[in-house]
Structure formats: C-alpha cells, structure tokens
Protein backbone atom coordinates (compact mmCIF):
# COMPACT_ATOMS: atom_id res chain seq x y z
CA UNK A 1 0.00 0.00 0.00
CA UNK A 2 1.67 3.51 -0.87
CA UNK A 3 1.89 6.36 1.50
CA UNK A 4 -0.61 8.29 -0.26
CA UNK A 5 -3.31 5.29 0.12
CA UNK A 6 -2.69 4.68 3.42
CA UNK A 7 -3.14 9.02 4.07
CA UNK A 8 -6.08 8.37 2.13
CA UNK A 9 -7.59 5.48 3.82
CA UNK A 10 -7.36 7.02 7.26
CA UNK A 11 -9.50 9.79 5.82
CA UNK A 12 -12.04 7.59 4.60
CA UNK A 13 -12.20 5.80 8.15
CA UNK A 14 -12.44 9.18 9.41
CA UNK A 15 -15.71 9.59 7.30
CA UNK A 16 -17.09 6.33 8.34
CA UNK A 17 -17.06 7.97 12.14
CA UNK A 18 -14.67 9.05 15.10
CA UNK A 19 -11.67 6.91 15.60
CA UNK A 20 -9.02 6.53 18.19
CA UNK A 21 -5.15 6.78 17.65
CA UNK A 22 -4.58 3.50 17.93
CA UNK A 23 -7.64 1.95 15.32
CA UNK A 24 -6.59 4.45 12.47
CA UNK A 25 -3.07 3.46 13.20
CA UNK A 26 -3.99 -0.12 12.64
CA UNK A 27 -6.18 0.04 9.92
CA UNK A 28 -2.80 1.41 7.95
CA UNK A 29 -0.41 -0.78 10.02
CA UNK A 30 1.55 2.59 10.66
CA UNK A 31 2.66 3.88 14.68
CA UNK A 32 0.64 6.80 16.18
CA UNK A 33 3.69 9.18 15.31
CA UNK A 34 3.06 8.34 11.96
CA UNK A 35 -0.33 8.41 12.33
CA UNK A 36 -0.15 12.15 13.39
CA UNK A 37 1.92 12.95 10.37
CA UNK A 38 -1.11 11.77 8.12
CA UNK A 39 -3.38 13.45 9.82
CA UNK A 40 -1.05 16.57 9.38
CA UNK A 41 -1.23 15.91 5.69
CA UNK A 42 -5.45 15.78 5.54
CA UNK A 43 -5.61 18.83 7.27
CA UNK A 44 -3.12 20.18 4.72
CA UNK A 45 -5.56 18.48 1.72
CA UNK A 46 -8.59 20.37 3.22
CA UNK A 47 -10.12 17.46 6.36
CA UNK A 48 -11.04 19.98 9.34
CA UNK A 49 -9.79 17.25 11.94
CA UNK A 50 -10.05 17.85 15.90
CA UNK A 51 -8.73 15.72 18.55
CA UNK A 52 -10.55 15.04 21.88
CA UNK A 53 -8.86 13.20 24.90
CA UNK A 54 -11.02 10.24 26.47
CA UNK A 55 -10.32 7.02 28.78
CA UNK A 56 -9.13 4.95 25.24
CA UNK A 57 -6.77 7.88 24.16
CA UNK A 58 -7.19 10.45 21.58
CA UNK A 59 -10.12 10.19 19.79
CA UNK A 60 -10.39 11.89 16.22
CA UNK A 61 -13.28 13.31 14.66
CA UNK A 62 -13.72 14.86 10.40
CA UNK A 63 -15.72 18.14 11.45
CA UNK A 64 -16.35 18.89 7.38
CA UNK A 65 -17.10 15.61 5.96
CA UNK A 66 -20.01 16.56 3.12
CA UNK A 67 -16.76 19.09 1.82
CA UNK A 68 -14.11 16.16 1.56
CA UNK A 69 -16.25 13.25 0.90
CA UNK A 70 -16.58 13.15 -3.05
CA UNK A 71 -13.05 14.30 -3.26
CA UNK A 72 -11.58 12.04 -1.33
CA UNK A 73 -13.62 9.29 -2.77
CA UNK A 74 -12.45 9.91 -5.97
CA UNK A 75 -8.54 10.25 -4.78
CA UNK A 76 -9.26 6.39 -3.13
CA UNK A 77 -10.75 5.39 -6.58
CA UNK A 78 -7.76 6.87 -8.71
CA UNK A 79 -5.19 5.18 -5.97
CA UNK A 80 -6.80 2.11 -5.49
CA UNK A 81 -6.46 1.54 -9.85
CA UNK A 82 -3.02 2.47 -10.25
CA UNK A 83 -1.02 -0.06 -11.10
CA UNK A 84 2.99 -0.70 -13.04
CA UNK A 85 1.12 -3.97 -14.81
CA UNK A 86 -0.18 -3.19 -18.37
C-alpha cells in the first residue's frame, strides 16, 4: 500500500465515524507518530480534523465531511487503480 493510500484510507475511516489513535493506526499498520503525520497531511488536503482526549486515548473526529467526501472518494478510486502492470 503507498503512502498516499494509506493518508487516504485514514480519511475515509475518518468519514465512516470518530476513531481513536490507535484503530486508524492499525487500519494502515503505521505507529501513532506516523499516524499524526497523516493526519497533518489531511488537514493540509482540506479534512477539518479535531482531537478530543477520552479514557481509550485520543479520539479523532472529520468536522467537514459533506466538503471532503466526493473528493476524497475519488482520490481512493484513482489510488486504489493504479497499477505498473499493463
């Protein structure tokens, strides 16, 4: 999976609903720390994330989800199909 899907698949989780750290970090197989540096890059593509603290850790929640939704969609899509193989 390349960088870019994995960026991409924690924002479609993050549509789905909230998340902790830790299930977005497994979902890409990727440590919090790197976790945080997708998140970074979402925020930098437009997703209006916010962070919460609760008993099971940081909790993360897409506060603009209608805005991102088809465009992300369509980034998964175009991701998803590339391939080297003709």
């Amino acid at each position: 999976m390349s960088e870019l899907l994995k960026i991409l698949t924690v924002g479609d989780q993050l549509l789905q609903s909230d998340r902790t750290a830790e299930e977005l970090a497994a979902a890409v197989e990727v440590s919090v720390p790197t976790l945080k540096r997708y998140l970074g890059e979402l925020r930098h593509l437009g997703c209006q994330i916010v962070s919460r603290r609760e008993s099971s850790g940081w909790v993360y929640r897409l506060e603009n989800p209608e805005s991102v939704e088809l465009k992300m969609g369509r980034w998964l899509r175009l991701e998803r199909g590339r391939t080297l193989l003709a």
